[in-house]
Protein backbone atom coordinates (compact mmCIF):
# COMPACT_ATOMS: atom_id res chain seq x y z
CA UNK A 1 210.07 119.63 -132.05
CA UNK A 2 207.19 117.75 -130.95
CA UNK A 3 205.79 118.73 -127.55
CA UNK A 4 203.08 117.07 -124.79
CA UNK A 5 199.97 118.31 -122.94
CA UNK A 6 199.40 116.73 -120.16
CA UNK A 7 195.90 116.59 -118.77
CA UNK A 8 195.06 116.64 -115.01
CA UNK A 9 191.68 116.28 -113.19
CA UNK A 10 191.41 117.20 -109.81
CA UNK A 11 189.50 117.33 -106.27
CA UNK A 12 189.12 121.29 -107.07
CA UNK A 13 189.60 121.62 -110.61
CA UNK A 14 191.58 120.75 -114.01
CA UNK A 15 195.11 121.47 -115.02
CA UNK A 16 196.75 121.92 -118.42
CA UNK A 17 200.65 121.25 -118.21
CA UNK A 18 202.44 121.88 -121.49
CA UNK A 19 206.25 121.26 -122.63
CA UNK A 20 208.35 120.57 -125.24
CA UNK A 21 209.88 117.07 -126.52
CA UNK A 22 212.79 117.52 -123.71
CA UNK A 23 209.73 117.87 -121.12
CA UNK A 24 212.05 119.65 -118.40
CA UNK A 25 209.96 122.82 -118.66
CA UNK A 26 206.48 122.99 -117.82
CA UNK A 27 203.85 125.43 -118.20
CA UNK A 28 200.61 125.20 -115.65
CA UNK A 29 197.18 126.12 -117.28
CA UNK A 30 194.05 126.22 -114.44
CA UNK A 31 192.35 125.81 -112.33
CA UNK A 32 189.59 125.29 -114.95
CA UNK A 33 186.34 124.84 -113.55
CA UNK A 34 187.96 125.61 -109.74
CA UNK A 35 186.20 124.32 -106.94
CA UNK A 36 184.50 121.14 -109.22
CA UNK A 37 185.36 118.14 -109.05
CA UNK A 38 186.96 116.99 -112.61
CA UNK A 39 186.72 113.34 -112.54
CA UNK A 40 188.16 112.88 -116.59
CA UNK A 41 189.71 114.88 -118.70
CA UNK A 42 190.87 113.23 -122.97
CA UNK A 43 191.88 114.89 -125.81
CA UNK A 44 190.73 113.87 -129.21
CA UNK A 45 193.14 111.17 -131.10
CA UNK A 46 191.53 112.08 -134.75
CA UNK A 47 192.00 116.60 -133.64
CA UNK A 48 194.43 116.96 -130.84
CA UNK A 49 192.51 120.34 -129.76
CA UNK A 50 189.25 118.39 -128.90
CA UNK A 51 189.32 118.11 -125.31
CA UNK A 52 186.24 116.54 -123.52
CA UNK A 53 185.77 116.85 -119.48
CA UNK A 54 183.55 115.81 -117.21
CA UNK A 55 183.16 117.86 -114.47
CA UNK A 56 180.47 117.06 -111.41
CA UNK A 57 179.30 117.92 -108.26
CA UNK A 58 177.21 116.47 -104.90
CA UNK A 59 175.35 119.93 -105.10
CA UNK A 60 174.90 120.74 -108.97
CA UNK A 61 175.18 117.18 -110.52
CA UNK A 62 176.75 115.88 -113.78
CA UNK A 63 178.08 118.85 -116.68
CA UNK A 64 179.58 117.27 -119.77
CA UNK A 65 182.55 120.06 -120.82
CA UNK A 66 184.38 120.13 -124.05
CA UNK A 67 186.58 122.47 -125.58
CA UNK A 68 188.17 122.91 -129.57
CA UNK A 69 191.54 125.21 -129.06
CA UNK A 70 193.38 122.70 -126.44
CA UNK A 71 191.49 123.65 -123.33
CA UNK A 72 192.17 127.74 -123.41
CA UNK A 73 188.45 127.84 -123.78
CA UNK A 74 185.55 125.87 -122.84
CA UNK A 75 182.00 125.36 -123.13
CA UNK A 76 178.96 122.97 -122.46
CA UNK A 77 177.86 121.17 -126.06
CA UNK A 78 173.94 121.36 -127.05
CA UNK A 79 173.85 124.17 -124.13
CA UNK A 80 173.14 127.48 -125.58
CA UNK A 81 175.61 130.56 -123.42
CA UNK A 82 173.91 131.46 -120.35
CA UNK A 83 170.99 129.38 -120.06
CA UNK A 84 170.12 128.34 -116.50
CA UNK A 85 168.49 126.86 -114.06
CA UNK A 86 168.10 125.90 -110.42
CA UNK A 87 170.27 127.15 -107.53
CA UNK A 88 173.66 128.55 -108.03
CA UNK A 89 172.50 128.87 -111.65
CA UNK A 90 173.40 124.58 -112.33
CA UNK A 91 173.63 124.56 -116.29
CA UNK A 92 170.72 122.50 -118.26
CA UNK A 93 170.98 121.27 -121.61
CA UNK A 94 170.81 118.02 -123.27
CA UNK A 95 174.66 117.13 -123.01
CA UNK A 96 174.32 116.53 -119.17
CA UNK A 97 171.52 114.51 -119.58
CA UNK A 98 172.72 110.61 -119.11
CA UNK A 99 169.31 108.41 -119.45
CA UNK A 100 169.53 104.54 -119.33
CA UNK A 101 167.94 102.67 -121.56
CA UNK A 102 163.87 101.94 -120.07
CA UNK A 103 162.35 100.73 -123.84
CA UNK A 104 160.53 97.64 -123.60
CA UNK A 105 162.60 96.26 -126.20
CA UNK A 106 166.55 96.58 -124.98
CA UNK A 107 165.53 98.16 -121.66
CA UNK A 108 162.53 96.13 -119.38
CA UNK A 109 164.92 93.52 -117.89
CA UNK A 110 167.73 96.38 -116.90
CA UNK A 111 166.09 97.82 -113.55
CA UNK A 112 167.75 96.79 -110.94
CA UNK A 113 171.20 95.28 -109.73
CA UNK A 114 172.73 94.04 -106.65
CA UNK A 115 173.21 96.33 -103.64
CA UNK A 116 175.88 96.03 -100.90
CA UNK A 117 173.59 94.23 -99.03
CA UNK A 118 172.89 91.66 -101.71
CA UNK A 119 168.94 93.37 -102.26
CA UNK A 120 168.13 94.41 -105.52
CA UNK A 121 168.54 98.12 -105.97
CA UNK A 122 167.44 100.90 -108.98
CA UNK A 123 170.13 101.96 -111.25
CA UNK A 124 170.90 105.78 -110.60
CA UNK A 125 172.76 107.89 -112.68
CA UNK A 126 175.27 109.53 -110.69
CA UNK A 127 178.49 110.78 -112.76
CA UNK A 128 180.89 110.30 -115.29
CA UNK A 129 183.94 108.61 -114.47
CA UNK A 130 185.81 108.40 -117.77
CA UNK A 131 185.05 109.82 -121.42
CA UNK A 132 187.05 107.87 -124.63
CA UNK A 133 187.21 109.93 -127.75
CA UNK A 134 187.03 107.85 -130.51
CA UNK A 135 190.25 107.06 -132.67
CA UNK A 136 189.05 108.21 -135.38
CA UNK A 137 186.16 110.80 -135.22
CA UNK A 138 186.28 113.92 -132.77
CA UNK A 139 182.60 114.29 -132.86
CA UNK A 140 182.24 110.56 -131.23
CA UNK A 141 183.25 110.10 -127.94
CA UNK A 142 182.40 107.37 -124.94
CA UNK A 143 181.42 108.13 -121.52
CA UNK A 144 181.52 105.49 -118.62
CA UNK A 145 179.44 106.27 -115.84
CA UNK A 146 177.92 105.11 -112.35
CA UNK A 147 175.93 103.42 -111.64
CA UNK A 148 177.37 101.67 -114.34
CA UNK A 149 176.68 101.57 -118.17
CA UNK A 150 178.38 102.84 -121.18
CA UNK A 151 177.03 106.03 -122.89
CA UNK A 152 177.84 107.08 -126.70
CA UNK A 153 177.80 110.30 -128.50
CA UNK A 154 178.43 111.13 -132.00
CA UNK A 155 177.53 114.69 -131.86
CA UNK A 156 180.74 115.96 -129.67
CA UNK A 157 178.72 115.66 -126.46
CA UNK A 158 175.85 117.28 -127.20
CA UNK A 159 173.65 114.22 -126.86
CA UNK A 160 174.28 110.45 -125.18
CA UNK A 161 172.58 107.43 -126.06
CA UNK A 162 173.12 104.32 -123.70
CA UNK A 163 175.07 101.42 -125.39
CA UNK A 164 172.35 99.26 -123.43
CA UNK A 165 173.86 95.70 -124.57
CA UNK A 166 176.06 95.67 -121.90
CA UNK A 167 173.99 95.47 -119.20
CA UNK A 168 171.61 93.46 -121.03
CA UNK A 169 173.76 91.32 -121.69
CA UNK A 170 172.44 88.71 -119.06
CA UNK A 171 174.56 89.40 -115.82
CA UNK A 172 173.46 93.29 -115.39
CA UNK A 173 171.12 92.35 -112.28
CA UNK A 174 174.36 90.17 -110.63
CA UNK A 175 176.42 92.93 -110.80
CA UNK A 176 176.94 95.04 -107.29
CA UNK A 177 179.51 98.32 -106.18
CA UNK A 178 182.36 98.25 -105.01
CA UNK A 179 184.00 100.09 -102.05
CA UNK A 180 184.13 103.75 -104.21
CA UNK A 181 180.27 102.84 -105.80
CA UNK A 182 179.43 100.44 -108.66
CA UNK A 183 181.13 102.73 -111.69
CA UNK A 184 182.22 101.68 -115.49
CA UNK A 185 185.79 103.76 -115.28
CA UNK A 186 187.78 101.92 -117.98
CA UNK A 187 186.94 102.40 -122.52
CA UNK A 188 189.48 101.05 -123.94
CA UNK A 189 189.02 100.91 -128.09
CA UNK A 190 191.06 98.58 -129.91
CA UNK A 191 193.27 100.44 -132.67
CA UNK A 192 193.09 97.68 -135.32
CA UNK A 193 190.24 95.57 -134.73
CA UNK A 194 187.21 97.80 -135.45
CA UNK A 195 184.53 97.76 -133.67
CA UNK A 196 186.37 96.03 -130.25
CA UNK A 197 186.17 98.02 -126.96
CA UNK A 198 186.96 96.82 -124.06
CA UNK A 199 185.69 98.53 -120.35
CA UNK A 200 186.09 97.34 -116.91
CA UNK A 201 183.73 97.68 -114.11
CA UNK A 202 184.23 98.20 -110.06
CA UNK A 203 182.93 95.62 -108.75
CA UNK A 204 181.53 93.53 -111.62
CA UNK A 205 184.73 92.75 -113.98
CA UNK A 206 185.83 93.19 -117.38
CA UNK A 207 183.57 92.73 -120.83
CA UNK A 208 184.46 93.06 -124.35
CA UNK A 209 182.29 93.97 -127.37
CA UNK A 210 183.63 92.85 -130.83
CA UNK A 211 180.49 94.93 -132.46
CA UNK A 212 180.56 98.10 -131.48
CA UNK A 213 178.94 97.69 -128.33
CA UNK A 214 175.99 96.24 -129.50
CA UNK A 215 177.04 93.05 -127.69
CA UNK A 216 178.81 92.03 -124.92
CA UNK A 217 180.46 89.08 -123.13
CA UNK A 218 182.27 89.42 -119.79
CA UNK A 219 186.37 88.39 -119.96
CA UNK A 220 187.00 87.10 -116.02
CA UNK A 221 188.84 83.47 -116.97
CA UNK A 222 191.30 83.34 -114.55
CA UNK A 223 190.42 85.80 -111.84
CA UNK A 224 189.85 85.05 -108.67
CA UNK A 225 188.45 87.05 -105.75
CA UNK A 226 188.08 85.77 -102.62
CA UNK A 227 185.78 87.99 -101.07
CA UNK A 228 182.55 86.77 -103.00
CA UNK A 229 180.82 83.97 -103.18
CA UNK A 230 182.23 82.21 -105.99
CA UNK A 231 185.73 82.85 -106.25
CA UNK A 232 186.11 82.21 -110.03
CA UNK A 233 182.45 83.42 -111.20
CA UNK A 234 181.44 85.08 -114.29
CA UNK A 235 180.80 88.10 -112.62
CA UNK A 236 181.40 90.26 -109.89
CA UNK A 237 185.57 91.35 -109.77
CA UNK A 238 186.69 94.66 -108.82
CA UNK A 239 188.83 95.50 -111.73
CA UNK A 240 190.55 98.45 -111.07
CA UNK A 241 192.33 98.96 -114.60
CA UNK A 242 192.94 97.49 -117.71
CA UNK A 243 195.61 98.65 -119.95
CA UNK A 244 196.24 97.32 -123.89
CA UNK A 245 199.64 97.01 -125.66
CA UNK A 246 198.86 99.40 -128.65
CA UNK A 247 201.22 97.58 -130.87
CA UNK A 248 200.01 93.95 -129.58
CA UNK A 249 196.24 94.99 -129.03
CA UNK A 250 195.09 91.71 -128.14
CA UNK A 251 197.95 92.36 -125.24
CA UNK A 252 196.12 93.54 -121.94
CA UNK A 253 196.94 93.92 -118.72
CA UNK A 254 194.88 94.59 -115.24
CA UNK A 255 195.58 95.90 -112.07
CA UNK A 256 192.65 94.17 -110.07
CA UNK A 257 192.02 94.91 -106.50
CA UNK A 258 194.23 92.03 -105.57
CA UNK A 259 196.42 90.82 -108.46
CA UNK A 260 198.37 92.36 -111.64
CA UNK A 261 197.14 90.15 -114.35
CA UNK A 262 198.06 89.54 -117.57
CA UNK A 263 196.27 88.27 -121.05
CA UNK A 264 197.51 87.28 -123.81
CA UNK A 265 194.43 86.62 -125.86
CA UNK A 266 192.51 89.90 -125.59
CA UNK A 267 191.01 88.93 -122.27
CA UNK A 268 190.06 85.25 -122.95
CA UNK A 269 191.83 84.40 -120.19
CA UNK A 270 194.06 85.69 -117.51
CA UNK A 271 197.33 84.97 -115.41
CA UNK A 272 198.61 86.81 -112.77
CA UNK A 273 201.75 88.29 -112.35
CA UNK A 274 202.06 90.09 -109.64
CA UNK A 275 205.53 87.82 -108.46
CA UNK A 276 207.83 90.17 -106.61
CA UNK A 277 206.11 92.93 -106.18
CA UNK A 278 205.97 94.24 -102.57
CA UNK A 279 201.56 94.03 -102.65
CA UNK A 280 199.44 93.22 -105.57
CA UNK A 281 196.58 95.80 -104.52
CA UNK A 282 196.70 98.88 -106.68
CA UNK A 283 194.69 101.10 -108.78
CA UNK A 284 197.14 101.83 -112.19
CA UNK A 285 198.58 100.02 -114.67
CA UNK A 286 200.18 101.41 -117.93
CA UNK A 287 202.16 100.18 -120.91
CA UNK A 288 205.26 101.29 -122.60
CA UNK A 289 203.98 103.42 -125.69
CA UNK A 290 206.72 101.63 -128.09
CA UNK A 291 207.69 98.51 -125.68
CA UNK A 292 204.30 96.54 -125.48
CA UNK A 293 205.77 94.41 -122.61
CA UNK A 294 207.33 96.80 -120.93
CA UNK A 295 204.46 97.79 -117.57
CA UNK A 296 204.20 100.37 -114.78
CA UNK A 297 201.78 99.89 -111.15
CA UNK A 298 202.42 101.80 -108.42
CA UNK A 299 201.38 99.16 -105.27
CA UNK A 300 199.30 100.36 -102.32
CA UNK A 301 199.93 98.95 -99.27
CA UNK A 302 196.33 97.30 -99.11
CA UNK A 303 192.40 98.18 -99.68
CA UNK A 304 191.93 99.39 -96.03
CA UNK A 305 195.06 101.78 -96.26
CA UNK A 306 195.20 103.46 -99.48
CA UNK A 307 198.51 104.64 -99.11
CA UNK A 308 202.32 103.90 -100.59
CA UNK A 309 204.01 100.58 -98.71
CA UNK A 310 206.65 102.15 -96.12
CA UNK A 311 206.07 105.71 -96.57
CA UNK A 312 208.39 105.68 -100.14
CA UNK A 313 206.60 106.17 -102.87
CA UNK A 314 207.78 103.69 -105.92
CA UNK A 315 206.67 103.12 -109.29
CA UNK A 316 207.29 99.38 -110.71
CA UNK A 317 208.19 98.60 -114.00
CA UNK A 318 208.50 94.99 -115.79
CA UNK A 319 210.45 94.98 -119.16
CA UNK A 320 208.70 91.02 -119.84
CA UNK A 321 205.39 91.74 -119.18
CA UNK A 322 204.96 91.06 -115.22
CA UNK A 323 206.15 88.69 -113.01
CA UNK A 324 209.54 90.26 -112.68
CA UNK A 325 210.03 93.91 -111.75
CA UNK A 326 211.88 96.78 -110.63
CA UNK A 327 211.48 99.36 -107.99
CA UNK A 328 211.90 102.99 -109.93
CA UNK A 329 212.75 105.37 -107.28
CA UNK A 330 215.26 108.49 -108.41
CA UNK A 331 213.42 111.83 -107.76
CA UNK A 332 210.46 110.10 -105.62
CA UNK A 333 210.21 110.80 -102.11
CA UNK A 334 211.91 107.76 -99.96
CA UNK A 335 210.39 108.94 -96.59
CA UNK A 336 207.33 109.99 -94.98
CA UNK A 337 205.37 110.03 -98.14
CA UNK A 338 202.00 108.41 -97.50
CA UNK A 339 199.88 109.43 -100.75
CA UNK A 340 197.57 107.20 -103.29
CA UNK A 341 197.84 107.09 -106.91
CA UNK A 342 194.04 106.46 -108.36
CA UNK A 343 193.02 104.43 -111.01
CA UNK A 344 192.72 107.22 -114.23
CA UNK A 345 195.80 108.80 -112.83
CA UNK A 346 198.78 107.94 -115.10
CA UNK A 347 199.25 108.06 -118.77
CA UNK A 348 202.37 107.68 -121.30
CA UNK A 349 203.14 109.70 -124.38
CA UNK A 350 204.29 108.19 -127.85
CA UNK A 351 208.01 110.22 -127.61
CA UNK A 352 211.09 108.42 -127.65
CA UNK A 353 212.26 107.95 -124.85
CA UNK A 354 208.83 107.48 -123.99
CA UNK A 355 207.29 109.90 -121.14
CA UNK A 356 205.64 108.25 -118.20
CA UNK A 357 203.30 110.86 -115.78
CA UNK A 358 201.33 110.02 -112.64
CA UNK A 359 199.42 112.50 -110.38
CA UNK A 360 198.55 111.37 -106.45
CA UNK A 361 196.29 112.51 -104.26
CA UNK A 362 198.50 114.81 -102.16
CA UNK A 363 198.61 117.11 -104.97
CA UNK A 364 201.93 115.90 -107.02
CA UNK A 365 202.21 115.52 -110.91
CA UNK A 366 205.20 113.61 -111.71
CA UNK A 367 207.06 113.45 -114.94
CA UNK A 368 209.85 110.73 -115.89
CA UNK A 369 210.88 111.62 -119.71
CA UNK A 370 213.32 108.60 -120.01
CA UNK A 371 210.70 105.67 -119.72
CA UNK A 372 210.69 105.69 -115.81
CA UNK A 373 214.51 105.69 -114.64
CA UNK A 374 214.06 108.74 -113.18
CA UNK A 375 211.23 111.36 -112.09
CA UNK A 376 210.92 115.17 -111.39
CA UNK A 377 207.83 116.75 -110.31
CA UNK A 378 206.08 118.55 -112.96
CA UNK A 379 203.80 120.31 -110.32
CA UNK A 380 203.47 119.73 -106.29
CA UNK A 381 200.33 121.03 -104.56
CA UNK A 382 197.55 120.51 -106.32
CA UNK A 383 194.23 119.54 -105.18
CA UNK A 384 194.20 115.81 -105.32
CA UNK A 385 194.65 114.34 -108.41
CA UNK A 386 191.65 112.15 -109.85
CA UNK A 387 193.11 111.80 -113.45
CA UNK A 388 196.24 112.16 -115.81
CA UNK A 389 196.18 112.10 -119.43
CA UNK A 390 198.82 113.12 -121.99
CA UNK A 391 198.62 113.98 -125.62
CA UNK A 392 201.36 113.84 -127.81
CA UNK A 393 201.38 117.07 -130.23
């Protein structure tokens, strides 16, 4: 029988849940890495027992992990056992080493972007928010990091090169944080047009690369965002997620700080369908693994209270691809429940029925095995949980 892993990054640490295809059963792994913040944790698609990590701290900075036997062990690539530096003995070694891109060539005009305050600021490198493991190599894996730019290794993490054509691209300068920093949180690679990715910033919008990231062009037709300048510019959207319909890839969807949108022309252009939902502000969105119009968000009551509407907590699902939804609520807590569900922090498997998972920040890891109808808690107190991936074994 087939079984899942289910990844979980945390305030304090990462989790490994494992179960069988009835998923009723759960076995907790961790905490790996306790006390660190685990922003990301994603298996390998091409060797399910490739696990990359990316673990950081305010004290000890940025530490690329990765691990070969599904996450029983782990270790830091390019960083040879026991070798040290600085205080609390913060590993060196050339896989925690995230450089942008300074060569006269690619990297003179990339120096500085917007700050909050509209000045032109330094890019810093400060974590990484999200890794992608390629489709088909194990040994090549994305990382998207803040301040914000897209890293590449083909090594297995032992060294990162920036894919510097994004923020070339002409807008880099224009773009400026959001509320939680200015960070490049979503890779998505498309699974049968080689060489498309698509990645979404906070606060600067969504881009696509048809070449392998060697060039860029941002895909904003049809947002709109009242709280800058120009509503409808290029630039400058606080995308919180974008999601792809792996049977329709040139399906996405977006949960944007306002708005559930909807393209159907691989992010050409946009319409929103956020219709009856109860608010549009949110930080997930998902897709059906065999039902590519079939969508989950979880709404937030708004961006200055990052909390469930009415103290229940509800995922909603569309079966035609937004604009019409239902409120999934067996085995969710209907009172007094005030949590958040971050952007990274749901994932579906490939089973049939399909598995839908989502982790929140009061600790919860929530499992519904029959495509959202209902939910159990897989695990309940947890440090806050950053990130959710599954893999399908």
């Amino acid at each position: 029988m087939s079984g899942v892993r289910v990844l979980v990054g945390t305030k304090k640490g990462a989790f490994i849940l494992t179960s069988d295809g009835k998923r009723e059963k759960w076995e907790v792994s961790g905490p790996h890495f306790a006390g660190w913040e685990m922003y990301h944790l994603k298996g390998s698609p091409a060797d399910p027992n490739r696990i990359y990590a990316s673990q950081t701290s305010g004290w000890f900075g940025q530490i690329i992990q990765r691990s070969d036997d599904g996450g029983k062990t782990w270790f830091q690539p390019g960083t040879p056992p026991g070798e040290t530096t600085g205080p609390g003995g913060m590993p060196k070694g050339e896989s925690n080493k995230f450089v942008y891109d300074t060569s006269p060539e690619t990297g003179k005009p990339l120096t500085t972007h917007q700050f909050y305050d509209g000045t032109q600021h330094p890019w810093e490198f400060k974590r990484v928010w999200h890794l992608e493991p390629s489709l088909s190599d194990p040994d090549t894996v994305y990382a998207g990091v803040e301040d914000a730019a897209l890293f590449r290794s083909t090594n297995g993490g032992k060294t990162w090169e920036e894919l510097s054509g994004l923020r070339g691209h002409g807008t880099g300068p224009q773009w400026q944080p959001g509320a939680g920093g200015m960070c490049l949180h979503t890779i998505v690679l498309d699974p049968k047009t080689e060489g498309r990715i698509f990645i979404a910033i906070s606060a600067a919008g969504a881009f696509r690369s048809d070449d392998a990231g060697k060039t860029w062009k941002p895909i904003n037709k049809g947002l709109k965002s009242q709280y800058i300048p120009n509503p409808e510019a290029e630039v400058g959207h606080c995308v919180h997620r974008i999601a792809q319909a792996k049977s329709r890839p040139e399906l996405l969807y977006m949960q944007k700080h306002w708005d559930v949108m909807r393209s159907f022309d691989a992010g050409e252009t946009w319409t929103e369908v956020s219709d009856n939902l109860p608010t549009d502000f949110g930080f997930v969105i998902d897709v059906h693994a065999h039902e590519p119009e079939t969508i989950y968000v979880v709404p937030i009551k708004s961006d200055g209270e990052h909390f469930v509407p009415d103290g229940k907590l509800r995922v909603y699902r569309s079966r035609t691809g937004g604009n019409e939804w239902e409120e999934l609520t067996k085995g969710l807590p209907q009172s007094n429940c005030y949590v958040n569900v971050l952007r990274d922090a749901m994932a579906v498997d490939a089973l049939d029925k399909c598995g839908v998972y989502f982790g929140t920040s009061g600790g919860q890891v929530y499992c519904s095995a029959d495509a959202g109808d209902s939910w159990a808690p897989i695990v309940r107190d947890l440090p806050a949980v950053y990130s959710v991936e599954v893999q399908t074994l």
